[in-house]
Protein backbone atom coordinates (compact mmCIF):
# COMPACT_ATOMS: atom_id res chain seq x y z
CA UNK A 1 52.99 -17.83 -25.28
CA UNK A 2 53.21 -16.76 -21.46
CA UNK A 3 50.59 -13.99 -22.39
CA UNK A 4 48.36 -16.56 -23.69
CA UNK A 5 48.64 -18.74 -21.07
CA UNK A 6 47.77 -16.25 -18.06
CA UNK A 7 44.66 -14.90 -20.79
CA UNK A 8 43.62 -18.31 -21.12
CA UNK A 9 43.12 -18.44 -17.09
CA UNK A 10 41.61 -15.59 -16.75
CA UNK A 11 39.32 -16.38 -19.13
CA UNK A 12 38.60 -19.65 -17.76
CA UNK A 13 38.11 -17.88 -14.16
CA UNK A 14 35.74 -15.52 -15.61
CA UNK A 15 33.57 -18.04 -17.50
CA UNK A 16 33.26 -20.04 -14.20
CA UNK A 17 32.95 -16.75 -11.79
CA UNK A 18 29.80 -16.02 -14.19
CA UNK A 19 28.50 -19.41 -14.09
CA UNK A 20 28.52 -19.52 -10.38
CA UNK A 21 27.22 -16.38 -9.95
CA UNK A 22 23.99 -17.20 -12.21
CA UNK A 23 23.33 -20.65 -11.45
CA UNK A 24 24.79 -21.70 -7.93
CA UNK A 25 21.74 -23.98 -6.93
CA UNK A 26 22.59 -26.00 -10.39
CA UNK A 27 26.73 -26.27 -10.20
CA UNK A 28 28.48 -27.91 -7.32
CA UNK A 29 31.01 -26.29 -4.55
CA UNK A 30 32.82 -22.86 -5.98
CA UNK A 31 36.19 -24.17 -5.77
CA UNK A 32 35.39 -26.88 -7.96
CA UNK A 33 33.84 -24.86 -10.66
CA UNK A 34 36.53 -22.37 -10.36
CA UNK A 35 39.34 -25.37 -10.69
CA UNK A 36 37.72 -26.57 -13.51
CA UNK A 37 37.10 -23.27 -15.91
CA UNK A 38 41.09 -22.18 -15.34
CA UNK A 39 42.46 -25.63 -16.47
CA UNK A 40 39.97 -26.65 -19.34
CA UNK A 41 40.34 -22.40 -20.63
CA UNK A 42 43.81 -23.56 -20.03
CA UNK A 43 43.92 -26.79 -21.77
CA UNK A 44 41.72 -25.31 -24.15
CA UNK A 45 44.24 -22.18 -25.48
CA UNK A 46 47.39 -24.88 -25.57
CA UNK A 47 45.23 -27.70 -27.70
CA UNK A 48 44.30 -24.36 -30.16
CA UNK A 49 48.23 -22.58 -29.48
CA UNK A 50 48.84 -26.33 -30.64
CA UNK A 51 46.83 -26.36 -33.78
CA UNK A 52 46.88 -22.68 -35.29
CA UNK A 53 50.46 -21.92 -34.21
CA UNK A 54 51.94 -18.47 -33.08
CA UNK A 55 50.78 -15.11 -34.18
CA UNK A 56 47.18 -15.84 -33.52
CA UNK A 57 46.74 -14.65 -30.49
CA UNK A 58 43.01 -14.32 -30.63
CA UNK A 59 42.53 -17.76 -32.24
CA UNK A 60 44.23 -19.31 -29.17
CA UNK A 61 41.81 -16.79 -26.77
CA UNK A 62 38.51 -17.99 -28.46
CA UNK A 63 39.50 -21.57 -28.34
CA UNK A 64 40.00 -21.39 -24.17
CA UNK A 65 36.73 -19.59 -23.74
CA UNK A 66 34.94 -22.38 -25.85
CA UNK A 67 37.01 -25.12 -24.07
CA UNK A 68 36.26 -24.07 -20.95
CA UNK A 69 32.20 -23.27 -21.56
CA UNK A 70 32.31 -27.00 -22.77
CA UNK A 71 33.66 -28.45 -19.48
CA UNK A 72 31.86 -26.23 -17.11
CA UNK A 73 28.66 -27.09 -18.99
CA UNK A 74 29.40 -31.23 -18.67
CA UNK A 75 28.92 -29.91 -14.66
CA UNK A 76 25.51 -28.31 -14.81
CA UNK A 77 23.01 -30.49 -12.57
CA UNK A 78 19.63 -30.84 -13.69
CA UNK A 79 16.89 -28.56 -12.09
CA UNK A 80 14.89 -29.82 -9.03
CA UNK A 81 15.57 -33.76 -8.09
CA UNK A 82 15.69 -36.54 -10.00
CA UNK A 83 13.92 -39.27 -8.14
CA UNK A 84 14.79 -42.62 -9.04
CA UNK A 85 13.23 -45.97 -8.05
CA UNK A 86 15.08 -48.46 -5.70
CA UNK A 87 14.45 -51.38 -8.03
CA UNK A 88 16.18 -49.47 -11.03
């Protein structure tokens, strides 16, 4: 379980180190991105750890990477500016 655990933040760090790296004008501040793909990854490998059970390592590996490209997606910013009218 430990191993999966520490895979599950790497993973998670990896996923966001990538995702800074190719879009920085679009995500905010590095330590925030960074913050967030180690816990969801994290989050993500106990919720799957949780629902496959043990001996499936690779199960519980797959479900942090998708877990955490979820949450770092709900932080991509639109390109360019959104204007927006006072009055709305």
């Amino acid at each position: 379980m430990i191993w999966e655990a520490l895979g599950s933040v790497i993973i998670g760090l990896a996923v966001a180190y990538t995702g800074s790296r190719r879009l920085p004008e679009r995500l905010p501040a590095r330590p925030l991105v960074l913050g967030t793909g180690a816990v969801a990854a994290l989050f993500g490998g106990l919720l799957t750890h949780t629902v496959v059970g043990d001996g499936h390592p690779l199960a519980t590996l797959i479900g942090a990477l998708v877990m955490g490209v979820a949450l770092l997606s709900l932080l991509i910013r639109p390109p360019g500016r959104v204007r927006r009218s006072a009055a709305a």
